[in-house]
Every structure is written in C-alpha cells, then in structure tokens.
Protein backbone atom coordinates (compact mmCIF):
# COMPACT_ATOMS: atom_id res chain seq x y z
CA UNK A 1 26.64 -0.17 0.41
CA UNK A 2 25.93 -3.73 1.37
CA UNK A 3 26.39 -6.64 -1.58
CA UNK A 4 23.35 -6.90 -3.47
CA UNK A 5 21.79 -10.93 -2.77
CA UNK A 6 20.64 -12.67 -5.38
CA UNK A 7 16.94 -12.04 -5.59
CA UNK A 8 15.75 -9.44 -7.83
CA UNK A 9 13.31 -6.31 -6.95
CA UNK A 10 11.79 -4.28 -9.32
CA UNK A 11 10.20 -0.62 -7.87
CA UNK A 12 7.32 0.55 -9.50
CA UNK A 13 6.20 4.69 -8.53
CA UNK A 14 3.40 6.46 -9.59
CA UNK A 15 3.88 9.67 -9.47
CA UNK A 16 2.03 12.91 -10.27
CA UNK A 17 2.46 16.83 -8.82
CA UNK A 18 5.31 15.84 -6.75
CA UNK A 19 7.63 18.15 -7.14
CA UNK A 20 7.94 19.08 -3.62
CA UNK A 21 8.76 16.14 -2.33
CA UNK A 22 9.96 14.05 -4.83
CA UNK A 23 14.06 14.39 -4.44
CA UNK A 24 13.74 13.53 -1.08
CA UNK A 25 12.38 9.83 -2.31
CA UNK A 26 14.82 9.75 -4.66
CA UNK A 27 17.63 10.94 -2.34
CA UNK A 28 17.08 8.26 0.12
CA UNK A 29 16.59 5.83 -2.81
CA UNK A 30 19.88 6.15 -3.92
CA UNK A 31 21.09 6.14 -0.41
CA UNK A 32 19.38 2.10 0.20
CA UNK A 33 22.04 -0.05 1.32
CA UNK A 34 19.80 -2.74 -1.20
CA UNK A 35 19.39 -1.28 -4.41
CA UNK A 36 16.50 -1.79 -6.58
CA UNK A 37 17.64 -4.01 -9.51
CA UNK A 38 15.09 -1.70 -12.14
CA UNK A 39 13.01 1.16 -10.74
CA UNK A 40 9.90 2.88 -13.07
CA UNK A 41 8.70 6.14 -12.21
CA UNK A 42 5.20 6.61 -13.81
CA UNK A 43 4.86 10.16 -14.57
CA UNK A 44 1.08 10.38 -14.37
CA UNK A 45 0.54 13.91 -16.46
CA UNK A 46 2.32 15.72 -14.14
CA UNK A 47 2.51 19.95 -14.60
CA UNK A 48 5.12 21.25 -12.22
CA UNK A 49 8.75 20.36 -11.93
CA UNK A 50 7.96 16.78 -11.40
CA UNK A 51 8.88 16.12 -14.94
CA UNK A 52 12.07 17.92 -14.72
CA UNK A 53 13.60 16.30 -12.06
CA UNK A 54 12.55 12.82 -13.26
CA UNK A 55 14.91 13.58 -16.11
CA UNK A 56 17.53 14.50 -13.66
CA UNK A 57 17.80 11.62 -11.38
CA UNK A 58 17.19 9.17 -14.53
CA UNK A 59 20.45 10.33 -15.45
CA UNK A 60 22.20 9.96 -12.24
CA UNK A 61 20.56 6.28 -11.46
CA UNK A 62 21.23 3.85 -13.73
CA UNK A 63 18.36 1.93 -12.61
CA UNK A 64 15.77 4.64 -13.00
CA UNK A 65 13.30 4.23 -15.55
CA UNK A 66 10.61 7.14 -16.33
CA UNK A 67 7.49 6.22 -18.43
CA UNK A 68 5.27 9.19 -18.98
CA UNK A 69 1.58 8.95 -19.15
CA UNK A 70 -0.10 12.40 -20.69
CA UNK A 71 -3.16 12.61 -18.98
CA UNK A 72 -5.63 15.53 -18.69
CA UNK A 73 -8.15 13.89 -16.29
CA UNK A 74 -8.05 15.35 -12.40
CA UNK A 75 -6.01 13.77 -10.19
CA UNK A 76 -7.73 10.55 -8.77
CA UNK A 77 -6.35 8.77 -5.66
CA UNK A 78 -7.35 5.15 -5.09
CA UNK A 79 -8.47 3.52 -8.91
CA UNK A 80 -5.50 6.37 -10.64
CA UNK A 81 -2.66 5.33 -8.59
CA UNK A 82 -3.38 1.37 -9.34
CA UNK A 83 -3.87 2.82 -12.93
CA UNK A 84 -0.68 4.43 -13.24
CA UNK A 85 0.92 1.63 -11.13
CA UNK A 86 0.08 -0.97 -13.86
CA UNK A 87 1.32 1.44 -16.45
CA UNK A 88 4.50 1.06 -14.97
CA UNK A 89 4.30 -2.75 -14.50
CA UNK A 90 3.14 -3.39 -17.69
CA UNK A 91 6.58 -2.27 -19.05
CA UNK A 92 8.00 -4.95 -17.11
CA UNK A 93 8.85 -8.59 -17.33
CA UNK A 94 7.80 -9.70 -14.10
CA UNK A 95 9.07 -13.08 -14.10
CA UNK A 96 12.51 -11.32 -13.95
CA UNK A 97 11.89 -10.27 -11.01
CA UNK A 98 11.74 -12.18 -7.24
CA UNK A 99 9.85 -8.71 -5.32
CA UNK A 100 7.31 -5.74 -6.54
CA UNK A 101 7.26 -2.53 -4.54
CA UNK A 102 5.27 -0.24 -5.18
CA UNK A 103 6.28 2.86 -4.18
CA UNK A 104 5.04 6.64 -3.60
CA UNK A 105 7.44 9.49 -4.18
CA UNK A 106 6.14 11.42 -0.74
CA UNK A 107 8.39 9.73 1.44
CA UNK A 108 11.68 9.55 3.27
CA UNK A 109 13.15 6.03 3.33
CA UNK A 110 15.94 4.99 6.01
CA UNK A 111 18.86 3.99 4.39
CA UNK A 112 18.67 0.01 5.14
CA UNK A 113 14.99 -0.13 4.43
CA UNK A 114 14.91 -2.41 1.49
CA UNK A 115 17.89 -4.49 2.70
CA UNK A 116 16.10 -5.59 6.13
CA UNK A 117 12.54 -6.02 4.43
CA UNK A 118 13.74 -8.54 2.43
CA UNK A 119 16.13 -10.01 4.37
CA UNK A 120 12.70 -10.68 6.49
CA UNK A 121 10.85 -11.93 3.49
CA UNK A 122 13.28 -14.42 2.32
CA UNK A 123 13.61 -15.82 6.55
CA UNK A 124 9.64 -16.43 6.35
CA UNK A 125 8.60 -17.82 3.04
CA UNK A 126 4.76 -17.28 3.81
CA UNK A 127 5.68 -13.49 4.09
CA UNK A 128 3.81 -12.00 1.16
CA UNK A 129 3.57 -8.87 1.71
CA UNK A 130 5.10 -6.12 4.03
CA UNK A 131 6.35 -2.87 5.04
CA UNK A 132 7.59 -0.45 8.07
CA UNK A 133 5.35 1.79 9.65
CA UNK A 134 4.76 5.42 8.56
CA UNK A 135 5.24 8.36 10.49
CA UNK A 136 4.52 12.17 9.93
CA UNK A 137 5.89 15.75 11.16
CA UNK A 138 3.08 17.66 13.04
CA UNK A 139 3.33 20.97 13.47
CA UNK A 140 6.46 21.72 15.52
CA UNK A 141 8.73 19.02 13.91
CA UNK A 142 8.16 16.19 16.04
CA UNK A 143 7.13 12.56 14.43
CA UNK A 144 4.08 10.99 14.53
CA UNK A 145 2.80 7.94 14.03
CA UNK A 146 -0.16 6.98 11.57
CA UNK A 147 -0.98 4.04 13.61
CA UNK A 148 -1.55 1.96 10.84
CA UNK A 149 -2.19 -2.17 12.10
CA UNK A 150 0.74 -4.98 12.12
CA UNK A 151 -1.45 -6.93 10.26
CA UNK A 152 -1.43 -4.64 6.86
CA UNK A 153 1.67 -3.87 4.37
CA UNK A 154 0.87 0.02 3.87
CA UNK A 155 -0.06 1.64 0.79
CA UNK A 156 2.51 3.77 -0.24
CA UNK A 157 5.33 1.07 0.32
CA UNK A 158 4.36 -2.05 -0.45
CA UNK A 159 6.88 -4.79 -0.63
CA UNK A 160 5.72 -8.17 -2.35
CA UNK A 161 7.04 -11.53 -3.18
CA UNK A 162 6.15 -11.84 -6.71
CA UNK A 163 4.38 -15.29 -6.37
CA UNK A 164 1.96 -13.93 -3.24
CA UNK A 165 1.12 -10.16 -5.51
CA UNK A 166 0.20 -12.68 -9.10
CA UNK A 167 -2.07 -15.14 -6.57
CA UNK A 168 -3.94 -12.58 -4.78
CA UNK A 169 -4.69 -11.19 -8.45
CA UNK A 170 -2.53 -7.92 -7.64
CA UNK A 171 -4.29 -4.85 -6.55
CA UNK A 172 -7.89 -4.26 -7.10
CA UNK A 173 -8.65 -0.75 -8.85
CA UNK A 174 -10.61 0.80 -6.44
CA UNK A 175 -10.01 3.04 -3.57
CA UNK A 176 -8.88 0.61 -0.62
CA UNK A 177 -6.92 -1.54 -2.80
CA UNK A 178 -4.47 -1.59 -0.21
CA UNK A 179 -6.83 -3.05 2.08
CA UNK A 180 -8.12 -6.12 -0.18
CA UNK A 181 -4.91 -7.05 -1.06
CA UNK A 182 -3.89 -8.28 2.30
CA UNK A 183 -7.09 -9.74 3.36
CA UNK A 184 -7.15 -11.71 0.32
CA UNK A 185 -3.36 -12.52 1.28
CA UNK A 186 -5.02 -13.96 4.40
CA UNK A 187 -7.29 -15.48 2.73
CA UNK A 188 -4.95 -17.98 0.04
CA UNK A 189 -2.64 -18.62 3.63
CA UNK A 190 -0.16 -16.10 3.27
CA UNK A 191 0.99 -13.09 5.75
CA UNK A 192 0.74 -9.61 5.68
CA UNK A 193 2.58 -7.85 7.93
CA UNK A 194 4.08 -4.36 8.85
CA UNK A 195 6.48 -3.60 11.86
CA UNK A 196 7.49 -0.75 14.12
CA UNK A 197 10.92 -1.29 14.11
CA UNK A 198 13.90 2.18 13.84
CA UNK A 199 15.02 0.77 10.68
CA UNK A 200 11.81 0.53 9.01
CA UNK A 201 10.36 3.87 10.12
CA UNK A 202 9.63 6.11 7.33
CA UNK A 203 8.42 9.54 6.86
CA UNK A 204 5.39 10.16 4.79
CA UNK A 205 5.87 13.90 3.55
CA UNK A 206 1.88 13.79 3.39
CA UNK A 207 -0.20 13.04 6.06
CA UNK A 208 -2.00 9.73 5.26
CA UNK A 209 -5.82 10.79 3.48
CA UNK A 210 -4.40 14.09 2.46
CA UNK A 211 -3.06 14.05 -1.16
CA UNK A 212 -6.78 15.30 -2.78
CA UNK A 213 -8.31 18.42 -1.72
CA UNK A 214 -8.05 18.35 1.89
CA UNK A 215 -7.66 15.45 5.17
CA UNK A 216 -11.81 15.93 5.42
CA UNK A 217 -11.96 14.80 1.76
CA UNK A 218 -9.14 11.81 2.19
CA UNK A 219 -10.76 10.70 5.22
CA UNK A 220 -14.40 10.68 3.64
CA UNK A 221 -12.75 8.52 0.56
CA UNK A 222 -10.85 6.03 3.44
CA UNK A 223 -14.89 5.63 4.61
CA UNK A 224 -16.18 4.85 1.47
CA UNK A 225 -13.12 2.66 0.68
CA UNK A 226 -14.17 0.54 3.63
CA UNK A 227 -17.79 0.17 2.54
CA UNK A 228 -16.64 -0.75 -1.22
CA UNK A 229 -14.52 -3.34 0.15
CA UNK A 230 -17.34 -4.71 2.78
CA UNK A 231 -16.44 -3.76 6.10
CA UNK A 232 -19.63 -4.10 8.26
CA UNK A 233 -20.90 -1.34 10.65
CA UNK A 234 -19.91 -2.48 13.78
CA UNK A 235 -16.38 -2.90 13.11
CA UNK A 236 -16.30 0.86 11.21
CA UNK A 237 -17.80 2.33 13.95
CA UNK A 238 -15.01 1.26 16.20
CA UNK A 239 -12.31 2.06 13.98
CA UNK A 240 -13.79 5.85 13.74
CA UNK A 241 -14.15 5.78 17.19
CA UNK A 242 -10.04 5.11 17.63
CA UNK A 243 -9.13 7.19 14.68
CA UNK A 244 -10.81 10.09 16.75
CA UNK A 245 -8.01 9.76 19.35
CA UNK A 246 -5.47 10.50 16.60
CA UNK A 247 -4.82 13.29 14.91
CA UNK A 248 -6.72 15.17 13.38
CA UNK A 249 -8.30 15.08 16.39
CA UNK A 250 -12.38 13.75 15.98
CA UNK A 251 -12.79 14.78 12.77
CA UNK A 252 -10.33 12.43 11.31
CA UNK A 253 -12.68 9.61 12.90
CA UNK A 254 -15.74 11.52 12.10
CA UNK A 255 -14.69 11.70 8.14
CA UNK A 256 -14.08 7.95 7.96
CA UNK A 257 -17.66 7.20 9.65
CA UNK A 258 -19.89 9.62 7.87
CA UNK A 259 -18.21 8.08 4.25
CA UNK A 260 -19.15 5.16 5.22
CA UNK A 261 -22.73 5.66 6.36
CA UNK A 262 -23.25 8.13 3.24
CA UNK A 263 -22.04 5.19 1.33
CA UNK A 264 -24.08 3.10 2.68
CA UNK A 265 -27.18 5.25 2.52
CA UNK A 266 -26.54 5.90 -1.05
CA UNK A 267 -26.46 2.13 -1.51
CA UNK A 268 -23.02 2.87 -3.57
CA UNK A 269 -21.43 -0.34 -5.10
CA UNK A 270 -19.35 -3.17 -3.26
CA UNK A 271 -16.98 -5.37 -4.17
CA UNK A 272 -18.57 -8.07 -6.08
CA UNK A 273 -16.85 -11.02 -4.42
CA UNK A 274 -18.76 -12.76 -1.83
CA UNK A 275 -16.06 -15.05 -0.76
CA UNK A 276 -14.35 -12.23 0.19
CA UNK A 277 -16.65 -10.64 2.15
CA UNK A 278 -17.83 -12.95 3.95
CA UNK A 279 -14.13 -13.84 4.95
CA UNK A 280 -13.43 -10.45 6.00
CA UNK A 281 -16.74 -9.69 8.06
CA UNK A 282 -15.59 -13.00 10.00
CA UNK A 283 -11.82 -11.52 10.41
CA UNK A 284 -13.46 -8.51 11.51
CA UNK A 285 -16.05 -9.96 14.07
CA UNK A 286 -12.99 -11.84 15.49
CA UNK A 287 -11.01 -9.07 15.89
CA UNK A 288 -14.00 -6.96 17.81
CA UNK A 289 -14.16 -9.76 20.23
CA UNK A 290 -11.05 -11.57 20.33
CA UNK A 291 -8.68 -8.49 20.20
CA UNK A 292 -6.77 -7.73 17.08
CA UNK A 293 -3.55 -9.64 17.75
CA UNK A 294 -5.08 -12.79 18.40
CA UNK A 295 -7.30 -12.84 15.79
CA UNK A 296 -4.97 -12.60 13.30
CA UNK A 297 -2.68 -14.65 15.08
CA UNK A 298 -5.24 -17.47 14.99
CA UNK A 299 -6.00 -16.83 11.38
CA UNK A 300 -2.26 -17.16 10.38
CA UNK A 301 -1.63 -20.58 12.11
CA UNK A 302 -4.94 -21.57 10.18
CA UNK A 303 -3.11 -20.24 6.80
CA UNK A 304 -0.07 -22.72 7.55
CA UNK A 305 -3.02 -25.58 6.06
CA UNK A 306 -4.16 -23.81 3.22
CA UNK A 307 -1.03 -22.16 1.77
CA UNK A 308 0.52 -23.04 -1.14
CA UNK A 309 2.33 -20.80 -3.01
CA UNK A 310 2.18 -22.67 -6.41
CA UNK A 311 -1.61 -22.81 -6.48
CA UNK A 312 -3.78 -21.13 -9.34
CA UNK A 313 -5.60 -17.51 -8.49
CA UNK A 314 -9.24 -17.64 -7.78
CA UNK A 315 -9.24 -14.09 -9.19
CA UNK A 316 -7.09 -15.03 -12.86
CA UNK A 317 -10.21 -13.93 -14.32
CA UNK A 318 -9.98 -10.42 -12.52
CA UNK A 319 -6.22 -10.27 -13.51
CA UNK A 320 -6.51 -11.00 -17.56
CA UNK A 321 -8.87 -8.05 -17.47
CA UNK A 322 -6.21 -5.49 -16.49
C-alpha cells in the first residue's frame, strides 16, 4: 500500500439488496492502494444478506461506517439513492474532509483507483469532478464498455473536490442527478471529466439502467431523466440513435427515446431552473454541430474566466432545503 497524502476523502455508499455483489466492492476497497480516510455504507432497508455482511466488513475495516435506514417503501433509483446518499453525508463533517465519493456497492474497483484519481485532481485544480470509465461482462465473459462521454464523472463513482460538490449545490434529487451535476460544474467554470485509462477501468456488476425491474424499465427512466433535466429533442434523438448501436442492441436506444417523448407528451415536470436549461440546450446544440470534443473543449477554456472556486452557490437556496 502506497503512503496515504495529506488530503482527506470521505466515501459515502448507498446501498440496498446487494448482497450479491457487495463483497466484491468491499474486497477491492480494502485492496485501494489510497485508502478512504472514513467510509459510510447507507443500508437503505435492505432484506437479504446485505445487512449481514455490512456487519462483517465493519469489523474488519476500521474505516467502515454502517448507518441503517429502515425503510419499507420500494426500491427507487434516481431521487432514493441521492436520499440515502445524504443520509450518509449528513452523518458527516464535511469540512473534514478535502474529496466526496459517492460510491455504489455493484462494482469492482482496480486496486490504484482512488490513488490515481486524485493524484489527477490535486495536478488540475479546476478538476471538480471525475471518474474512470465503466465496463460490463456480456454474456460469455468478455468486457464491455458502457460508453459513457469524457465529459461526465459517472454515477456510481463519483469523485469530488469538496469545494466544486458544495458550489454546484450537490446532487439534485431527481433521476439524472448525475447528469445536472456536471453541467452545472460547467456551468460555475469547473471540469468534469472521466477517462479510459487500464487503471481506472472498473466493472459494474450491473449493467448500467438495470438495477429496477428490468434494462427496458432503466432505459425508459434514463429517457425521462433527460427530459426532467431539459435535454431538447434533437439532441435525444441522436443520443437514442447511438445508444442503438450498443448493447442491448435497438431497444436500449429505443427505451431512452420513447421515455422521453412519453415524457414529453405527458407534459411531466422539468427542472425548474432556467439558467440551467438554457445553458445546457446551448452545450447541447454545440455539441450536435461542433462535435462533442470540441464543444466541450471550447466551453472549458471559456470556464478558465468564470471560475472561482471561493464564490457563493447560485443554488444555496436548493442546498439549505436538503
């Protein structure tokens, strides 16, 4: 094991049902060449061995922390997980603390994961938020990639400088949380960023949009996720279009477009931030016409101008409410 550096990380896991993959996240946990200084598990009601084995590792990992949530209510991805996330974080000083992850406990971590992350984030101060890239086993072992875009941290292992995750207002408590919260990093100056390096490959245990009822289901929720946060038409559309390439072949794509358009036909609720909006349908018109890379290329040498880490949230309002 590598000597721990001087900045502090606190893990915080939400966890629910996961016995059957849950000592594989804590196996390679306790295999990181960077340990977490404080790690809290949020057990989220679970009813099968989950709790169990929680109570095992506690005991082996001095930095393990369970906090148990009884809950009776169905499992609910998206708004739940940010639920039982701050239920974990609210335990916590977080001025102790230099970097949040949030983690999930589907996943298979390579053992210098949290050492080179944050080696990165402390080399590139406007680094707010990041991650590796996730892959999956398909049906006859081999890994695959869920060709998720160098310009978002992902969801299940998000890595945040504690200054950038209280500006942005933290995560929103809605289904594609983990899509606001980097757009609004763009927004204040900072970078969000994931990379497709060895070292930062990870297996996710789960395939991406899978976790409730079935990938149909997961991928109907990522559409209606997207129209909740404000993603226009055009750029959805496209966006199916390429998820239809991966698999599950076409009806992965097909489940994100048709929850979108029901959405949309339904006239379900959006974000209520028009600032926010209106800076992501730009960032999203420049990225169907410019190409992805240097769209958010251009938008991160514009963020050099408005960045400043010490500044007040525009969304402290949002924040006091949670």
């Amino acid at each position: 094991m590598t000597e721990q550096s001087e900045s502090r990380l606190v893990v915080i896991s939400p966890v629910r049902d996961e016995a059957e993959f849950a000592e594989v996240t804590l196996r390679t946990m306790a295999a990181q060449t960077r340990q977490p200084d404080l790690w809290v598990i949020v057990d989220d009601g679970s009813t099968d061995r989950t709790p169990e084995i929680l109570r095992e590792w506690s005991d082996r990992l001095p930095y393990v922390r369970v906090v148990r949530r009884d809950r009776k209510t169905p499992r609910a991805v998206g708004p739940g997980v940010v639920r039982a996330f701050y239920a974990g974080l609210d335990t916590v000083d977080v001025a102790d603390f230099d970097y949040i992850c949030k983690l999930d406990l589907d996943l298979e971590l390579p053992p210098r994961y949290f050492e080179t992350t944050i080696r990165r984030m402390e080399g590139e101060p406007r680094l707010g938020t990041c991650s590796g890239k996730a892959y999956f086993r398909d049906g006859t072992g081999n890994l695959v990639s869920e060709q998720i875009g160098d310009e978002m941290s992902l969801g299940m292992i998000k890595l945040y400088r504690r200054e950038c995750f209280e500006q942005i207002g933290g995560f929103v408590r809605e289904v594609m949380w983990d899509g606001i919260d980097c757009h609004r990093c763009r927004m204040l100056g900072w970078i969000a960023s994931s990379w497709d390096d060895p070292e930062l490959r990870f297996v996710h245990l789960r395939p991406m949009g899978s976790s409730q009822v079935s990938i149909w289901t997961g991928r109907q929720r990522h559409g209606f996720g997207q129209w909740f946060m404000g993603t226009g038409l055009s750029y959805m559309t496209a966006s199916a279009l390429y998820r239809m390439t991966r698999p599950p072949l076409i009806v992965g794509g097909l489940g994100m477009w048709w929850g979108y358009v029901k959405s949309m036909l339904a006239r379900k609720p959006r974000l209520e931030d028009p600032a926010f909006r209106a800076f992501l349908r730009r960032c999203q018109w420049a990225m169907l016409l410019r190409g992805k890379r240097r769209a958010i290329g251009a938008l991160h040498t514009q963020g050099a101008a408005i960045w400043d880490p010490t500044a007040a949230s525009p969304w402290a309002d949002e924040t006091a409410e949670k």
